[in-house]
C-alpha atoms as a PDB file:
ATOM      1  CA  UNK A   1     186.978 179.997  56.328  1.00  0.00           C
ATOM      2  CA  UNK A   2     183.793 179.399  54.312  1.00  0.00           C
ATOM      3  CA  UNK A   3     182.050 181.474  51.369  1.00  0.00           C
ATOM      4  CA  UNK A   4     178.731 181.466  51.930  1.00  0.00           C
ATOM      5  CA  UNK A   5     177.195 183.055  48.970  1.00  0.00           C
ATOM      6  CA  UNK A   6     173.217 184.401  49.670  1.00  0.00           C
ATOM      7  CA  UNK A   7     171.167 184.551  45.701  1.00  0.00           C
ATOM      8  CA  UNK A   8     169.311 187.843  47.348  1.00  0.00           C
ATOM      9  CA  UNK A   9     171.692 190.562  45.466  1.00  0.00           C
ATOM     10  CA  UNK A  10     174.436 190.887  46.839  1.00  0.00           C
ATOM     11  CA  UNK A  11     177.476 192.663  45.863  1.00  0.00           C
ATOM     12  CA  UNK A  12     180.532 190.978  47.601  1.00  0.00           C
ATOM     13  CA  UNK A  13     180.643 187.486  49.488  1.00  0.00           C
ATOM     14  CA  UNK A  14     179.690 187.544  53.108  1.00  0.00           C
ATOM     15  CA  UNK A  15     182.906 185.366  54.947  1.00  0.00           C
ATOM     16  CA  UNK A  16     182.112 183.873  58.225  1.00  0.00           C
ATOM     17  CA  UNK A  17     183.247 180.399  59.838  1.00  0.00           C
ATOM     18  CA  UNK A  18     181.450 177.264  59.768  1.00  0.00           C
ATOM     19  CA  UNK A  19     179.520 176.543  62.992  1.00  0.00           C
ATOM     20  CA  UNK A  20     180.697 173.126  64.235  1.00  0.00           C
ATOM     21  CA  UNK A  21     178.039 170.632  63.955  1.00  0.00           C
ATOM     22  CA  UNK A  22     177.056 168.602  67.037  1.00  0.00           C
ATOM     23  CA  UNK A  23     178.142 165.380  67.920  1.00  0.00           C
ATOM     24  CA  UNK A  24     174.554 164.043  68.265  1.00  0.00           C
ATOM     25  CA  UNK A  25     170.980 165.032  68.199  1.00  0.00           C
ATOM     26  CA  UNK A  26     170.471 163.593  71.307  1.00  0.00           C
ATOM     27  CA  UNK A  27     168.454 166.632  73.502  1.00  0.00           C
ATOM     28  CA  UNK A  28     168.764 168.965  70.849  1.00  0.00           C
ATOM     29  CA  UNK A  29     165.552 170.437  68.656  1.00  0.00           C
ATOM     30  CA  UNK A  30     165.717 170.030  64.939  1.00  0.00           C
ATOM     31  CA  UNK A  31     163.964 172.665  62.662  1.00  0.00           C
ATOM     32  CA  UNK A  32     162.306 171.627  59.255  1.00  0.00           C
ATOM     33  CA  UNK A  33     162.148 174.728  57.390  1.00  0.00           C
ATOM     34  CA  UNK A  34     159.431 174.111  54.422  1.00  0.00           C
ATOM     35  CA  UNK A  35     160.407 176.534  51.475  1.00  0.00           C
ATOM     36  CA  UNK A  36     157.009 176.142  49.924  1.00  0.00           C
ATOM     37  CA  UNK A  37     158.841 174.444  46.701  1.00  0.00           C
ATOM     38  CA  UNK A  38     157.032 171.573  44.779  1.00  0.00           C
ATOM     39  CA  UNK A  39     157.503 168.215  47.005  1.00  0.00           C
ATOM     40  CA  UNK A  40     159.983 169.507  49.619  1.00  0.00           C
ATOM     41  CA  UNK A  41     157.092 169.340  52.269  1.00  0.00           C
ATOM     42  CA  UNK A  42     157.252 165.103  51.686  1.00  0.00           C
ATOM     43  CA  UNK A  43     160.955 165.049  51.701  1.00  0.00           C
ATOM     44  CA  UNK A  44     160.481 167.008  55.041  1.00  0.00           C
ATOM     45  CA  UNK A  45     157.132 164.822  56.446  1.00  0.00           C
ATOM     46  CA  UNK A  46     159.977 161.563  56.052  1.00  0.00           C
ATOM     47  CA  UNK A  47     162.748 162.999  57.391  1.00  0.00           C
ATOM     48  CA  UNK A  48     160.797 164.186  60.080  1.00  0.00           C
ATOM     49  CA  UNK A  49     159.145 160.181  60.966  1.00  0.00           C
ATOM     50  CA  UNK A  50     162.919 159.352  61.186  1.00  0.00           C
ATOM     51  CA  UNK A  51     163.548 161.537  63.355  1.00  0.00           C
ATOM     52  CA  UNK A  52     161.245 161.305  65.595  1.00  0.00           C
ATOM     53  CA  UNK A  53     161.955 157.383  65.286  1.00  0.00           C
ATOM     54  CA  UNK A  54     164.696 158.447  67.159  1.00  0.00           C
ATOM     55  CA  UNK A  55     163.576 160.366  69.921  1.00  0.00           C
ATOM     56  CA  UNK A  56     164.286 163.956  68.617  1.00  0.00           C
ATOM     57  CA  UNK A  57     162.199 166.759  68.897  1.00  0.00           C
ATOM     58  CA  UNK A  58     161.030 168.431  65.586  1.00  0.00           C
ATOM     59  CA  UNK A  59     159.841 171.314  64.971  1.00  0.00           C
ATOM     60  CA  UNK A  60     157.950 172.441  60.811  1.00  0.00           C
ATOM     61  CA  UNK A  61     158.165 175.741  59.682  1.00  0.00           C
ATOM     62  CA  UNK A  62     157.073 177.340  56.062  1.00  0.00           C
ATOM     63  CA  UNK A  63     158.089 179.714  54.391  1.00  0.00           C
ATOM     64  CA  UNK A  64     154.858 181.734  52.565  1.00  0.00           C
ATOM     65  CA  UNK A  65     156.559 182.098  49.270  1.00  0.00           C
ATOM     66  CA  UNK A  66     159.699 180.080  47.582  1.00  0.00           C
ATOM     67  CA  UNK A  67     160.390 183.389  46.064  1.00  0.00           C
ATOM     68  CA  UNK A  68     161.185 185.169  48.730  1.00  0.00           C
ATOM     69  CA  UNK A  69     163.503 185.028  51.681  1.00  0.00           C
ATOM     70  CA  UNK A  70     162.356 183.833  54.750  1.00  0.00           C
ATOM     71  CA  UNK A  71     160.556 186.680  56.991  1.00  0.00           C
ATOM     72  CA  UNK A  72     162.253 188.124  59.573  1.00  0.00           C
ATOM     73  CA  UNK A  73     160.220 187.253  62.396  1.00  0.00           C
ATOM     74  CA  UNK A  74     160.240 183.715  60.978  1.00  0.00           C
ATOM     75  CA  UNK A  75     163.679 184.205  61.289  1.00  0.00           C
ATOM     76  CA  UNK A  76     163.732 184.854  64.314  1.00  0.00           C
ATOM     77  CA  UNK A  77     161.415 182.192  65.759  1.00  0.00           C
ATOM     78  CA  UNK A  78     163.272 179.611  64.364  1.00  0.00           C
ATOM     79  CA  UNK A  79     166.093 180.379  66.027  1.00  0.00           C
ATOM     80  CA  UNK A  80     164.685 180.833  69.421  1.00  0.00           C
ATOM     81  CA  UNK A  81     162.688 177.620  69.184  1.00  0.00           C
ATOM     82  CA  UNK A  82     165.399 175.028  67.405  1.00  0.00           C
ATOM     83  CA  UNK A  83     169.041 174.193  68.158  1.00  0.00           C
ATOM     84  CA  UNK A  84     169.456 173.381  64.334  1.00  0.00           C
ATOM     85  CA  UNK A  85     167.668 173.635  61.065  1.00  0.00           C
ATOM     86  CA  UNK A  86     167.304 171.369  58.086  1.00  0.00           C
ATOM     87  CA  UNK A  87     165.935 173.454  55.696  1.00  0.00           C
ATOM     88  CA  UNK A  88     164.192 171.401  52.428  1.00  0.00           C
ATOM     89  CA  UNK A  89     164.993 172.575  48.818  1.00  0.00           C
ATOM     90  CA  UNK A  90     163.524 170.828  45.732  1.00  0.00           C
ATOM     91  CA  UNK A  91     164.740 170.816  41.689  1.00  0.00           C
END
């Protein structure tokens, strides 16, 4: 069981299992989430060229602030649109 701890306040741990990752990329749809930080966006741009190198589908997303959480109905377009996410941090 994993710890995943979220910086957004709050008050005990949320526990939940690790999803299993997938044996390949091959046919799935990769999400690049932007978090508007300094520089993640060309971290992002070359990670994207490799995969797409590949033959995977990509798909960008932003987030409008770095302060912030993501919105929820980015949220929730990112996971009806990708089978995964990468999301980019900076610092």
């Amino acid at each position: 069981m994993t710890t995943i701890l979220d910086p957004s306040s709050e008050r005990s741990p949320t526990i939940r299992a690790r999803l299993a990752r997938p044996a390949s990329l091959d046919g799935k749809v990769v999400g690049l989430l932007d978090i508007s930080k300094a520089r993640g966006d060309v971290f992002l741009d070359r990670l994207g060229l490799l995969l797409t190198e590949r033959g995977i589908t990509v798909k960008r997303y932003m987030k409008p602030t770095m302060t912030r959480p993501a919105p929820l109905a980015l949220r929730q377009q990112i996971g009806t649109e990708v089978d995964l996410v990468i999301e980019g941090l900076a610092d």
